[in-house]
C-alpha atoms as a PDB file:
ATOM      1  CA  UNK A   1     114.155 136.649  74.262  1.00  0.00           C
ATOM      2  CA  UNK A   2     117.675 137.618  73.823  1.00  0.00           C
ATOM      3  CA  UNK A   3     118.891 139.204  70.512  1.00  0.00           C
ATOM      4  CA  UNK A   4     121.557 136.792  68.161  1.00  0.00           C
ATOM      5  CA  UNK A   5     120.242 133.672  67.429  1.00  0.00           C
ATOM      6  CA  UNK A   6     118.918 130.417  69.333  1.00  0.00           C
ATOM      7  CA  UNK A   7     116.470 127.616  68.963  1.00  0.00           C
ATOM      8  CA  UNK A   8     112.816 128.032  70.410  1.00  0.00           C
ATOM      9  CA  UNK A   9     110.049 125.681  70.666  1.00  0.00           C
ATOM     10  CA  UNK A  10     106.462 126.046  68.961  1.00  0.00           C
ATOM     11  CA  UNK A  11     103.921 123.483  69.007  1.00  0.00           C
ATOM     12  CA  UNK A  12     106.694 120.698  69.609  1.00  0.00           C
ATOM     13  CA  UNK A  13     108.881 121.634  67.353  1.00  0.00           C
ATOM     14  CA  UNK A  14     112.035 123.542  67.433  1.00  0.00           C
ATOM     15  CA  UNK A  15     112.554 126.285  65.532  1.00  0.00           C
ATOM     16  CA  UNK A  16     115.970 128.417  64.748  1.00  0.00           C
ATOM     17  CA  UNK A  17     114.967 132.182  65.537  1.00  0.00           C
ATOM     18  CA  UNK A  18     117.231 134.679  64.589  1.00  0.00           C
ATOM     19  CA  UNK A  19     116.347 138.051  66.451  1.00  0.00           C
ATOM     20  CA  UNK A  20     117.809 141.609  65.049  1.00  0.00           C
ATOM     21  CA  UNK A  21     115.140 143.526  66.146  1.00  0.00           C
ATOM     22  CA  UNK A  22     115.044 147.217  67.213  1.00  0.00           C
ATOM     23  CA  UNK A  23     118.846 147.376  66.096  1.00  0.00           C
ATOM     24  CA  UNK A  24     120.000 150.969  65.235  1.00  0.00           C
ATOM     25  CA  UNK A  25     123.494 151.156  64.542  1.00  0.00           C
ATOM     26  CA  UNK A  26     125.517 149.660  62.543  1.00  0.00           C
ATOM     27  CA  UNK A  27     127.960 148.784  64.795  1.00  0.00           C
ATOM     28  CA  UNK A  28     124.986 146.807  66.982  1.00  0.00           C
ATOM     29  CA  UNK A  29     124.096 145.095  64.055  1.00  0.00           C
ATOM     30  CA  UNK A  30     127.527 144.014  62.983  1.00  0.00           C
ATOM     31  CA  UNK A  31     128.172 142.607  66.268  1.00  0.00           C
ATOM     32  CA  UNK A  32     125.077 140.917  66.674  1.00  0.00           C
ATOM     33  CA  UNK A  33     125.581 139.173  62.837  1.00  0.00           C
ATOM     34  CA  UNK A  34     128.975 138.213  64.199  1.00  0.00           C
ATOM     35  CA  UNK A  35     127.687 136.479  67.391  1.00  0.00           C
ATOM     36  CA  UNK A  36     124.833 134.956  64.762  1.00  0.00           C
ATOM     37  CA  UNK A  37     127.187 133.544  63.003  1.00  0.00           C
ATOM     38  CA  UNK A  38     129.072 132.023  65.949  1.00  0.00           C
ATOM     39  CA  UNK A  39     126.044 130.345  66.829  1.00  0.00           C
ATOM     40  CA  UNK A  40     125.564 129.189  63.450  1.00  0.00           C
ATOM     41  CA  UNK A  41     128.543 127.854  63.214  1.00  0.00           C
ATOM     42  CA  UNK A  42     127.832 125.806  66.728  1.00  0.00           C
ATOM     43  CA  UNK A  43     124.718 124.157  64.784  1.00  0.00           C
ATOM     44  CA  UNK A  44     126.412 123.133  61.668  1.00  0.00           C
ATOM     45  CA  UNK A  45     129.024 121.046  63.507  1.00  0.00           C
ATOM     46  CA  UNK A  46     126.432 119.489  64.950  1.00  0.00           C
ATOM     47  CA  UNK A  47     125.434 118.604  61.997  1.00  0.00           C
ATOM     48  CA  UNK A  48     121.846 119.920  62.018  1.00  0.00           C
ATOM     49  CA  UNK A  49     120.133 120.652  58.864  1.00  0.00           C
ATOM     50  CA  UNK A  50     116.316 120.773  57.779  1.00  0.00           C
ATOM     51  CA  UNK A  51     115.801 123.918  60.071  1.00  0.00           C
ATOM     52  CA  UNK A  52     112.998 125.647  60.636  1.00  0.00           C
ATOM     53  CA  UNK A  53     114.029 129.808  60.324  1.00  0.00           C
ATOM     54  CA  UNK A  54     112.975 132.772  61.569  1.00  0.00           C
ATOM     55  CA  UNK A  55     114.166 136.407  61.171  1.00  0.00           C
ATOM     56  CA  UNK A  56     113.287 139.313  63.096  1.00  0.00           C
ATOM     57  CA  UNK A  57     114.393 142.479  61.941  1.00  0.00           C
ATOM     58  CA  UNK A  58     111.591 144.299  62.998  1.00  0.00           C
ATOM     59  CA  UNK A  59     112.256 148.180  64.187  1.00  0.00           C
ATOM     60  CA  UNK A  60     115.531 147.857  63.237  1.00  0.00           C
ATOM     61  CA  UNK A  61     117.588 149.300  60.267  1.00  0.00           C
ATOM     62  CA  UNK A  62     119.917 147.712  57.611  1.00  0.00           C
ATOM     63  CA  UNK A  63     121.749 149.348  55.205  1.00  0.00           C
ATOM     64  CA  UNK A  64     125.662 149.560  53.675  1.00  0.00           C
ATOM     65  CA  UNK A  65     128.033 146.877  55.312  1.00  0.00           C
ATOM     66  CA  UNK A  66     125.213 145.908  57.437  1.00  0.00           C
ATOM     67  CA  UNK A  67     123.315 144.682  54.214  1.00  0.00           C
ATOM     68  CA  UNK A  68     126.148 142.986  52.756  1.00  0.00           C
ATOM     69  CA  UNK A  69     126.740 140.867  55.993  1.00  0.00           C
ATOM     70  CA  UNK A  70     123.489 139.633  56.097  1.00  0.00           C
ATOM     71  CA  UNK A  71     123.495 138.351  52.485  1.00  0.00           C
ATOM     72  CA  UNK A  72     126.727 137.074  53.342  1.00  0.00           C
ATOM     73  CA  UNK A  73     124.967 134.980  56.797  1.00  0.00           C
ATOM     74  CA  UNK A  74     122.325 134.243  54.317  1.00  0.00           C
ATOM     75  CA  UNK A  75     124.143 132.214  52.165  1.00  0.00           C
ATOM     76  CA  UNK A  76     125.843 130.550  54.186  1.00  0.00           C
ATOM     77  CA  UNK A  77     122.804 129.655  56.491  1.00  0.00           C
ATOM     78  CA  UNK A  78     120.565 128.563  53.080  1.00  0.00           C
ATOM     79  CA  UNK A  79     122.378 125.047  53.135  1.00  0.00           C
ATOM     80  CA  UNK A  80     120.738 124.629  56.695  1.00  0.00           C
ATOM     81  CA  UNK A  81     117.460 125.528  56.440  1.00  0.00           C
ATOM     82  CA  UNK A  82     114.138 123.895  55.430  1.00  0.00           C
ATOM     83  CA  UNK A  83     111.538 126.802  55.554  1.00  0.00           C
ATOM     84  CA  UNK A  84     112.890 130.503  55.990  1.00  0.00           C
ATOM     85  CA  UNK A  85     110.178 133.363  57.464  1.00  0.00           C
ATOM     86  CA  UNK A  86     110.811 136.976  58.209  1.00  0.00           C
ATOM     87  CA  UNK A  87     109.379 139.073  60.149  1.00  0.00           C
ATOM     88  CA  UNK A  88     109.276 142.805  60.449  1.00  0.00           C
ATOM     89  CA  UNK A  89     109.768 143.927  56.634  1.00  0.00           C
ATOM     90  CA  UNK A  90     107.548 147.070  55.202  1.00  0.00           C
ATOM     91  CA  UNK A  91     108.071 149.763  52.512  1.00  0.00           C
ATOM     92  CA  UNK A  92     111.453 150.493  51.178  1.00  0.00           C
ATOM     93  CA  UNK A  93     112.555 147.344  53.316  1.00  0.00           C
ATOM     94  CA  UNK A  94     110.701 144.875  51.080  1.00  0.00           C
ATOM     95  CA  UNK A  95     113.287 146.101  47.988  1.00  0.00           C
ATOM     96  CA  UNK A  96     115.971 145.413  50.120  1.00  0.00           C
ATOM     97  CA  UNK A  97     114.632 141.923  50.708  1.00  0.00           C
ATOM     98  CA  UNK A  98     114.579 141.067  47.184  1.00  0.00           C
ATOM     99  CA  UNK A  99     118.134 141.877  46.506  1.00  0.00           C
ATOM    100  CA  UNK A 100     118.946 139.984  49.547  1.00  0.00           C
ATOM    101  CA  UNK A 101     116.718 136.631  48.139  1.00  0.00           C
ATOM    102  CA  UNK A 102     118.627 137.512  44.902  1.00  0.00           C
ATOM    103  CA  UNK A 103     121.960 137.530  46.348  1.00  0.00           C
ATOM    104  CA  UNK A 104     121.284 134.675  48.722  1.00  0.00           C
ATOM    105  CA  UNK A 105     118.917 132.408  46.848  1.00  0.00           C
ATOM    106  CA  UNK A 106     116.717 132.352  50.509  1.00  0.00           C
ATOM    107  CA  UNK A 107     112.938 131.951  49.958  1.00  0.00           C
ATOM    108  CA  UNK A 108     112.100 134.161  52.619  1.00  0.00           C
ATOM    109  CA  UNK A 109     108.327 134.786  53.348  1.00  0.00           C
ATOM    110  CA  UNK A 110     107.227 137.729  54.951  1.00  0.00           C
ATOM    111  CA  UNK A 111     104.594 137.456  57.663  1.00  0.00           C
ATOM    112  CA  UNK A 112     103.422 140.590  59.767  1.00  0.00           C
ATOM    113  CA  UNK A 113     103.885 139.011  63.517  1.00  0.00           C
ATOM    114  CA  UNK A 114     106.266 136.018  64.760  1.00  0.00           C
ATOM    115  CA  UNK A 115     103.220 134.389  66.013  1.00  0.00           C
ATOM    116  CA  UNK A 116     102.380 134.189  62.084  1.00  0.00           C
ATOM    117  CA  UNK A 117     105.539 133.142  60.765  1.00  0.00           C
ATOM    118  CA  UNK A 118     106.266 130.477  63.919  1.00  0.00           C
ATOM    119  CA  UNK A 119     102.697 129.074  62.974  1.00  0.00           C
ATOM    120  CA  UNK A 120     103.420 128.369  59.151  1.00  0.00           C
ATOM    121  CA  UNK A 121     107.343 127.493  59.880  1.00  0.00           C
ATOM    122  CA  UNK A 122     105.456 124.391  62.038  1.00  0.00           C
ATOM    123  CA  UNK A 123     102.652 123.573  59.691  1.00  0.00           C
ATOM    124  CA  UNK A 124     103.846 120.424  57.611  1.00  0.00           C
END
């Protein structure tokens, strides 16, 4: 799968992935939130809502501006989404994720593959 974001099917239903895996930079990651964001944009003028979400950020690393762009995304994505699931959050990183739920009132839940989080995004 390509990093940014795009719609993928599980068990007949679609689901809105959003991949920032193995990111390193700063700069990657800013340009990949930007292109995320494009995208996002795309699906709210087409007036979807009710979404399905999934976030990879596994092997990657967020921090300064990087952080404060995603809570920015985040909030603006919240309006869209039904269930939210992230994947690839351990130690330090699960902090992080609170202040980001804090900041962007997301109900993330953390699951440990995307296998996992695809399964309980599907399960009505």
């Amino acid at each position: 799968m390509a990093r940014g974001a795009q719609f993928v099917e599980h068990k007949g239903k679609e689901i809105y992935y959003v991949d920032y895996s193995n990111i390193k930079t700063n700069e990657e990651f800013l340009q990949t939130i930007k292109e995320t964001n494009a995208f996002r944009e795309k699906v709210r003028s087409e007036g979807k809502k009710d979404l399905l979400m999934l976030v990879n950020v596994s092997g990657s690393y967020v921090y300064g501006q990087v952080l404060d762009a995603l809570k920015k995304s985040g909030r603006i994505t919240k309006d869209l989404t039904k269930k939210e699931a992230i994947v690839g959050i351990s130690g330090a990183q699960k902090i992080l994720l609170q202040i980001a739920k804090t900041f962007t009132r997301m109900q993330l839940t953390v699951f440990n593959t995307v296998e996992e989080a695809k399964d309980w995004l599907v399960k009505d």
